[in-house]
PDB file of N, CA and C in Angstrom:
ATOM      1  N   UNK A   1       0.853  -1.175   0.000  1.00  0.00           N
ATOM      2  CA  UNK A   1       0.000   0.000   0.000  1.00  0.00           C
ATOM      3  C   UNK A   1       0.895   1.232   0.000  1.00  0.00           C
ATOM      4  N   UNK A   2       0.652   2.450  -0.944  1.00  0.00           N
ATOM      5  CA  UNK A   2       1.346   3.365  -1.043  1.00  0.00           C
ATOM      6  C   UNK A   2       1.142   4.432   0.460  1.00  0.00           C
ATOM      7  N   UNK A   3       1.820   5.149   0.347  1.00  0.00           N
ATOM      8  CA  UNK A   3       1.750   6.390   1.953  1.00  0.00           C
ATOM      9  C   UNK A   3       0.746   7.052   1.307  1.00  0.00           C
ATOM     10  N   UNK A   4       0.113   7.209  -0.332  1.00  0.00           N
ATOM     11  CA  UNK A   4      -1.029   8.112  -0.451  1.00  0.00           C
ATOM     12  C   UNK A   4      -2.579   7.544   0.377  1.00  0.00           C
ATOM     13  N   UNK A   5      -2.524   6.301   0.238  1.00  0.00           N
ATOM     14  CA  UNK A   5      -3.538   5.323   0.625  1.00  0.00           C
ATOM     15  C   UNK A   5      -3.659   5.459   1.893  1.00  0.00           C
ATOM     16  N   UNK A   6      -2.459   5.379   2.607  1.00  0.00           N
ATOM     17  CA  UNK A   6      -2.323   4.854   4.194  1.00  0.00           C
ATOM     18  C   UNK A   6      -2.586   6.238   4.592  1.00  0.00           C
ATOM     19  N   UNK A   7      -2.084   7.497   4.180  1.00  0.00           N
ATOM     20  CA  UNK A   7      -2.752   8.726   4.494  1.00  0.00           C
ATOM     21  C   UNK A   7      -4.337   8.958   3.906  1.00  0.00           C
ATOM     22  N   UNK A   8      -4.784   8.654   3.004  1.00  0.00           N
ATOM     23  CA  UNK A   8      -6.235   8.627   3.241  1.00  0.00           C
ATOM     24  C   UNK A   8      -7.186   7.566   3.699  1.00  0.00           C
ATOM     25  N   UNK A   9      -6.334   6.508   4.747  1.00  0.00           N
ATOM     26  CA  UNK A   9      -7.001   5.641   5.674  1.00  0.00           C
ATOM     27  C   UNK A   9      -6.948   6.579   6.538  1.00  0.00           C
ATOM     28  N   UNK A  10      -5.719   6.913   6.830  1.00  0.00           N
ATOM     29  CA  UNK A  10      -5.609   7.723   8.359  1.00  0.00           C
ATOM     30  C   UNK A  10      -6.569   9.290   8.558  1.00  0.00           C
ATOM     31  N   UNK A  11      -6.234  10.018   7.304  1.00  0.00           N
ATOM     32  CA  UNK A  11      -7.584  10.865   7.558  1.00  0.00           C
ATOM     33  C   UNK A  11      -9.069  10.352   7.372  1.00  0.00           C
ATOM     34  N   UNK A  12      -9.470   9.240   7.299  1.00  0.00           N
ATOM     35  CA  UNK A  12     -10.738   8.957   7.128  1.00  0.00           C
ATOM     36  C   UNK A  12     -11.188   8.493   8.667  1.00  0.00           C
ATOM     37  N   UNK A  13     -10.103   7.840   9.105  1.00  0.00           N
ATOM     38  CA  UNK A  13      -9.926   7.442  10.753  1.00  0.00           C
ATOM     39  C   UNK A  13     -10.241   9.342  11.124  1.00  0.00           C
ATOM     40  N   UNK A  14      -9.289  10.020  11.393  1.00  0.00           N
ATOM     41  CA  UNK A  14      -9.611  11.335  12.030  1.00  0.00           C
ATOM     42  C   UNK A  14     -10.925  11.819  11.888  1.00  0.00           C
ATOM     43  N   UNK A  15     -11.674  11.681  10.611  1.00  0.00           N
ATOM     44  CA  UNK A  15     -13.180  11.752  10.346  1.00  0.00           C
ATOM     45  C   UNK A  15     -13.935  11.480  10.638  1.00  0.00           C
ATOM     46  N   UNK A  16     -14.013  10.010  10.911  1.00  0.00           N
ATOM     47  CA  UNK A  16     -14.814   9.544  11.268  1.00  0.00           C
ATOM     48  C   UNK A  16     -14.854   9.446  12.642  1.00  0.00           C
ATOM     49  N   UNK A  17     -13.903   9.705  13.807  1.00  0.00           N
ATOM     50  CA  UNK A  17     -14.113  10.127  15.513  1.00  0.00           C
ATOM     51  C   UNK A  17     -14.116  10.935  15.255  1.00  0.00           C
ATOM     52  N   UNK A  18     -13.906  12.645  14.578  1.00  0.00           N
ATOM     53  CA  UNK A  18     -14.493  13.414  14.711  1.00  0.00           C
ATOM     54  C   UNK A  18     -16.184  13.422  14.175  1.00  0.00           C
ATOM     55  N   UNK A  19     -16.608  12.517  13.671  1.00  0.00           N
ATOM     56  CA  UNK A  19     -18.516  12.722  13.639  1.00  0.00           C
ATOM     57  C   UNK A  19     -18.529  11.221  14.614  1.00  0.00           C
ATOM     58  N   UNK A  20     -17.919  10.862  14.865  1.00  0.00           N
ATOM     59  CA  UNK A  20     -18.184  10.016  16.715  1.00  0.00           C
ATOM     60  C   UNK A  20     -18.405  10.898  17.800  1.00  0.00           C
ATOM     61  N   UNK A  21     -17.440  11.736  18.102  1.00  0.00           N
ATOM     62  CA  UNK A  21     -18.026  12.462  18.900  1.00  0.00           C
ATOM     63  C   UNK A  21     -18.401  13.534  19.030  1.00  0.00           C
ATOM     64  N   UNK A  22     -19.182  13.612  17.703  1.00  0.00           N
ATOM     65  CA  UNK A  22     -19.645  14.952  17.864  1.00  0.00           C
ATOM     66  C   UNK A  22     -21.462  14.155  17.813  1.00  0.00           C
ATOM     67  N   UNK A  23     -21.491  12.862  17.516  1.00  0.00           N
ATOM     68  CA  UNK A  23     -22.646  12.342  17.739  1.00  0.00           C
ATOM     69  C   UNK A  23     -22.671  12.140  19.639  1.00  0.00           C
ATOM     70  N   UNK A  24     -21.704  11.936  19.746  1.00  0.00           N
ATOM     71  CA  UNK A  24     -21.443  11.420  21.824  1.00  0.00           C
ATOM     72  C   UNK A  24     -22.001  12.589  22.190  1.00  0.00           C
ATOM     73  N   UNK A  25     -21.828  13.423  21.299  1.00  0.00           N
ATOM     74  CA  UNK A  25     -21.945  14.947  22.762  1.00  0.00           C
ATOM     75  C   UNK A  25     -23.364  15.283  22.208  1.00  0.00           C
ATOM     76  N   UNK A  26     -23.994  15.376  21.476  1.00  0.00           N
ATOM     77  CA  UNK A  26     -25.141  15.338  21.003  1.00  0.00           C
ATOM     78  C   UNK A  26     -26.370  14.373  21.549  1.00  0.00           C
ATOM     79  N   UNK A  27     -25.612  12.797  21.924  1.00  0.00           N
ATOM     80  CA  UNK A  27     -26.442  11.943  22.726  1.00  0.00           C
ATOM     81  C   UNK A  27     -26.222  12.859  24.619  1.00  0.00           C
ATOM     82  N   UNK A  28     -24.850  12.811  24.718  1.00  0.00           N
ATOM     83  CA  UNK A  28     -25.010  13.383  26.202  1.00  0.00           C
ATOM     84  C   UNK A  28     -25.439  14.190  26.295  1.00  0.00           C
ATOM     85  N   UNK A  29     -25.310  15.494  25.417  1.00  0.00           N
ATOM     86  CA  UNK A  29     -26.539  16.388  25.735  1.00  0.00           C
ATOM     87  C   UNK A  29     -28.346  16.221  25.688  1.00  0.00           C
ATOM     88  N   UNK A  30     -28.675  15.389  24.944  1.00  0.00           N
ATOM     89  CA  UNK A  30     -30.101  14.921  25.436  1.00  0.00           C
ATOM     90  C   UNK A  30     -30.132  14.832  26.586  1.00  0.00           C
ATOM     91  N   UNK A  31     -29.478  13.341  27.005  1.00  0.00           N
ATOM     92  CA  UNK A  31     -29.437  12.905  28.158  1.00  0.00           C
ATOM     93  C   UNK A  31     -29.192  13.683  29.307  1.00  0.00           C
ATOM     94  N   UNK A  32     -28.169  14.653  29.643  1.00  0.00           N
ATOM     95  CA  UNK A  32     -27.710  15.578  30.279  1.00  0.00           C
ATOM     96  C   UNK A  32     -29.172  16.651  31.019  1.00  0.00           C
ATOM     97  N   UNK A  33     -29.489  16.987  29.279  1.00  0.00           N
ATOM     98  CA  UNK A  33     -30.465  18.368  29.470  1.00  0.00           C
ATOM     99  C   UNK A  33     -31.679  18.226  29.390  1.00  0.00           C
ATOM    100  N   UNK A  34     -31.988  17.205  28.441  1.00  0.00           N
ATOM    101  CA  UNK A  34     -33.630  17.136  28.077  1.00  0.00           C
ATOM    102  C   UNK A  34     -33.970  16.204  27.973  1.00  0.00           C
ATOM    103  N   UNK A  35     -33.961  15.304  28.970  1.00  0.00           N
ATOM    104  CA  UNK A  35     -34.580  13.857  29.240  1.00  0.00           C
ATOM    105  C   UNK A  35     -35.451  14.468  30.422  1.00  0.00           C
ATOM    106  N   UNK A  36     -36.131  13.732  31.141  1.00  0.00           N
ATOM    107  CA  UNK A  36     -36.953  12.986  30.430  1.00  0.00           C
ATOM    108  C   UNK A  36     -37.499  13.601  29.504  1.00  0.00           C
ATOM    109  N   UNK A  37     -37.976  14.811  29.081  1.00  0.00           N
ATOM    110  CA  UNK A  37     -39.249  15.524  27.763  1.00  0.00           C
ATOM    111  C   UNK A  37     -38.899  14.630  26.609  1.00  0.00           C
ATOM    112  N   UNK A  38     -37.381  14.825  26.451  1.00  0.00           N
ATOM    113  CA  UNK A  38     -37.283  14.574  24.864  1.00  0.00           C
ATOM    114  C   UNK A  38     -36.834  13.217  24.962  1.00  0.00           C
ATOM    115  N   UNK A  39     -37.470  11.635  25.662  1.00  0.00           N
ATOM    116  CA  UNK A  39     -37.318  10.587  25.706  1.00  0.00           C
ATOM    117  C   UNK A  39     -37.497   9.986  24.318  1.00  0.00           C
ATOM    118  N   UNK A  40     -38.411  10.710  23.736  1.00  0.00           N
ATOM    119  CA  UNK A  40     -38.744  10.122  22.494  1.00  0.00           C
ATOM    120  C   UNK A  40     -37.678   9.778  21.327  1.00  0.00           C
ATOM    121  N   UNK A  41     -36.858  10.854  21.710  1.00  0.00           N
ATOM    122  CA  UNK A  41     -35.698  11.082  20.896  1.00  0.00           C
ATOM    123  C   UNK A  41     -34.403  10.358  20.742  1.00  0.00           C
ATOM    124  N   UNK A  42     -34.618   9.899  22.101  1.00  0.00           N
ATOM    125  CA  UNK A  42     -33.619   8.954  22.272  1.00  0.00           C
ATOM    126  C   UNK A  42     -32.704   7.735  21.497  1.00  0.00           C
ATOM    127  N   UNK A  43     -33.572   6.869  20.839  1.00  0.00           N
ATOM    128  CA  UNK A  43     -33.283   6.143  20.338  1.00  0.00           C
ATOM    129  C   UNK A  43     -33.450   6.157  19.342  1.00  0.00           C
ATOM    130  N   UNK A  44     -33.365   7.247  18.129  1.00  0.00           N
ATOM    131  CA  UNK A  44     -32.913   7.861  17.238  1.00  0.00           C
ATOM    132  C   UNK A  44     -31.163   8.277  17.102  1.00  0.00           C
ATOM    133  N   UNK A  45     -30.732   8.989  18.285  1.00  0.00           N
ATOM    134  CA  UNK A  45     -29.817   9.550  18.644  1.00  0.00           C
ATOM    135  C   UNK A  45     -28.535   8.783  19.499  1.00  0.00           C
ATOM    136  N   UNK A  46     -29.563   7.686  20.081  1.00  0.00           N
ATOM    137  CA  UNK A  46     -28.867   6.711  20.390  1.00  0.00           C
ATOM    138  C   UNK A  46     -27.664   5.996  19.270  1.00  0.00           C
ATOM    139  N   UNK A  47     -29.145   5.667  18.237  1.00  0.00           N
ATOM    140  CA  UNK A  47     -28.925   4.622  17.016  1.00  0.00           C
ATOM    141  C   UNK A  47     -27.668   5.778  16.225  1.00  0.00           C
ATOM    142  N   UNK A  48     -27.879   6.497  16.093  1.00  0.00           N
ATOM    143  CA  UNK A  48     -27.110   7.314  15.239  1.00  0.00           C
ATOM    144  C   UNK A  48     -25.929   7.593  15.718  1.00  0.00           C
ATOM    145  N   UNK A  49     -25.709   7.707  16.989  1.00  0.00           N
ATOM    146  CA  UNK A  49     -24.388   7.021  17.826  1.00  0.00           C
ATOM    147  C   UNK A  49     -23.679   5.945  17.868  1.00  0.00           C
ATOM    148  N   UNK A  50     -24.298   5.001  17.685  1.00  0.00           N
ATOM    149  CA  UNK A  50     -24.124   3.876  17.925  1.00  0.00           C
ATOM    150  C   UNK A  50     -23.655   3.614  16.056  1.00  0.00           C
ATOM    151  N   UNK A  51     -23.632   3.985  15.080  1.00  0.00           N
ATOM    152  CA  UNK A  51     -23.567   3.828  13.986  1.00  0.00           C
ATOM    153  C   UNK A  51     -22.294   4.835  13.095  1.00  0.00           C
ATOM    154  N   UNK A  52     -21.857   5.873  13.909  1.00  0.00           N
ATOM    155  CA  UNK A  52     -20.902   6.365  13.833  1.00  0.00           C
ATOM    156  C   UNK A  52     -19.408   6.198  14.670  1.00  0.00           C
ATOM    157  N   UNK A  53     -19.881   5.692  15.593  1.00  0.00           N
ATOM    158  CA  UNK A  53     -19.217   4.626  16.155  1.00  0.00           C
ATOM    159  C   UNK A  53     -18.656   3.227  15.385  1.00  0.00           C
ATOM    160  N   UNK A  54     -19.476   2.957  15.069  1.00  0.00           N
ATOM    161  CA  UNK A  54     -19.378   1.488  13.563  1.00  0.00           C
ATOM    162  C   UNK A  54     -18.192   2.107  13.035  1.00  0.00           C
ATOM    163  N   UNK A  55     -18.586   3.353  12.140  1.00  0.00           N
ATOM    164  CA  UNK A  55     -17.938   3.468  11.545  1.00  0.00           C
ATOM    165  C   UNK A  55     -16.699   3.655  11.503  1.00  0.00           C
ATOM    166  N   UNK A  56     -16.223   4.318  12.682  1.00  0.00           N
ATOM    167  CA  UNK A  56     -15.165   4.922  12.822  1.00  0.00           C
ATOM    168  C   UNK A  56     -13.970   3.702  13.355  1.00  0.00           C
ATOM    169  N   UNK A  57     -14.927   2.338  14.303  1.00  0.00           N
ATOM    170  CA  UNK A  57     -14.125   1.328  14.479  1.00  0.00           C
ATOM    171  C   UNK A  57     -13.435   0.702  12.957  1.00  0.00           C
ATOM    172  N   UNK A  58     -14.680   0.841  11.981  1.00  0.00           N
ATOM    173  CA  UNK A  58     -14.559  -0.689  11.129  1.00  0.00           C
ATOM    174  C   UNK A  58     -12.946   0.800  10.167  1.00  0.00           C
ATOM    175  N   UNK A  59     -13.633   2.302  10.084  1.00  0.00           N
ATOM    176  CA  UNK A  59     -12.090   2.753   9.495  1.00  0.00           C
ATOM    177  C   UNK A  59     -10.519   2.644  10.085  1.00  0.00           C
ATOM    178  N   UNK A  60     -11.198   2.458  11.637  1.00  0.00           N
ATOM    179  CA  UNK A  60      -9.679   2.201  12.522  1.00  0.00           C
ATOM    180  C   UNK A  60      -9.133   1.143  12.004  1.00  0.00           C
ATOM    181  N   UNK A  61     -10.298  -0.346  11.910  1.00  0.00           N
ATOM    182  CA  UNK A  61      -9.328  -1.123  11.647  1.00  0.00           C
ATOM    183  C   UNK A  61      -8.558  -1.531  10.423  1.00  0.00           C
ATOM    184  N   UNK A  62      -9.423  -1.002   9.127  1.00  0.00           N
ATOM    185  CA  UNK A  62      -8.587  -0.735   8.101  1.00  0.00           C
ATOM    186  C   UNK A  62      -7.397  -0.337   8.358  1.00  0.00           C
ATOM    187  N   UNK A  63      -7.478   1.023   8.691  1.00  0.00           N
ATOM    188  CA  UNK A  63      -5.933   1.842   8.702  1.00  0.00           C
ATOM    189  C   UNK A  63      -5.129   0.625   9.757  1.00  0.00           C
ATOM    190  N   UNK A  64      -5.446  -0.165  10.977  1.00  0.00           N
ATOM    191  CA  UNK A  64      -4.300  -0.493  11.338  1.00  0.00           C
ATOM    192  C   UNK A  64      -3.783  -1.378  10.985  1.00  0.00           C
ATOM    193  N   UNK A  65      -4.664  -2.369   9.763  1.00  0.00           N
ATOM    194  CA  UNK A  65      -4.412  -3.638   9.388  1.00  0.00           C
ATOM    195  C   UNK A  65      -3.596  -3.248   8.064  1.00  0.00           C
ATOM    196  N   UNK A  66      -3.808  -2.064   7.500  1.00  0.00           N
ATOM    197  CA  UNK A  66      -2.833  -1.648   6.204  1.00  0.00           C
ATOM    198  C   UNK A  66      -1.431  -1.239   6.663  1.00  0.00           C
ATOM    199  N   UNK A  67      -1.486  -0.505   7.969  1.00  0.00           N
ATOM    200  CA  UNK A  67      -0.583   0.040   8.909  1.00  0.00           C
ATOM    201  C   UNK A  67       0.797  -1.127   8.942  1.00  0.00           C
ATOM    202  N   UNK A  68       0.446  -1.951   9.576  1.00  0.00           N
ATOM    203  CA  UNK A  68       0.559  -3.524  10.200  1.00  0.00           C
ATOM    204  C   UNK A  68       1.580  -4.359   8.737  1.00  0.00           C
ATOM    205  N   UNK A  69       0.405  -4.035   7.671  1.00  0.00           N
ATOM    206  CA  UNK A  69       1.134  -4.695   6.294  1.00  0.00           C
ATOM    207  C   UNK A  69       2.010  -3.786   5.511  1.00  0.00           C
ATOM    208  N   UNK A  70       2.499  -2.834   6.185  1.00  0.00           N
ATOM    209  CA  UNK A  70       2.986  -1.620   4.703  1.00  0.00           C
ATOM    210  C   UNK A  70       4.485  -2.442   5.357  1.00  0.00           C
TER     211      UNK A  70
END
């Protein structure tokens, strides 16, 4: 794998925890501020956490398994 590749694993990794936690702070702030009212919301916001999260594992492990083989 070339260093162009392994650098656009690695910024896709930085991308994707940056919309991880910018979904985390978005769930803790429900939770934090407007639970119970906005219970409804929850598991919307949950799920959408929980899915940027996905993502950002399944890009980690790309980058470390290309990392690993360069």
């Amino acid at each position: 794998m070339s260093d162009e590749e392994l650098k656009a694993l690695e910024k896709d990794v930085k991308k994707t925890k940056r919309l991880a936690g910018e979904a985390a702070m978005e769930l803790h702030d429900l939770i934090e501020d407007r639970l119970p009212d906005a219970y409804l919301e929850l598991m919307a916001v949950a799920q959408k956490t929980f899915e940027a999260c996905q993502a950002w594992d399944e890009a980690n492990r790309k980058f470390q398994s290309a990392s690993t083989n360069a």
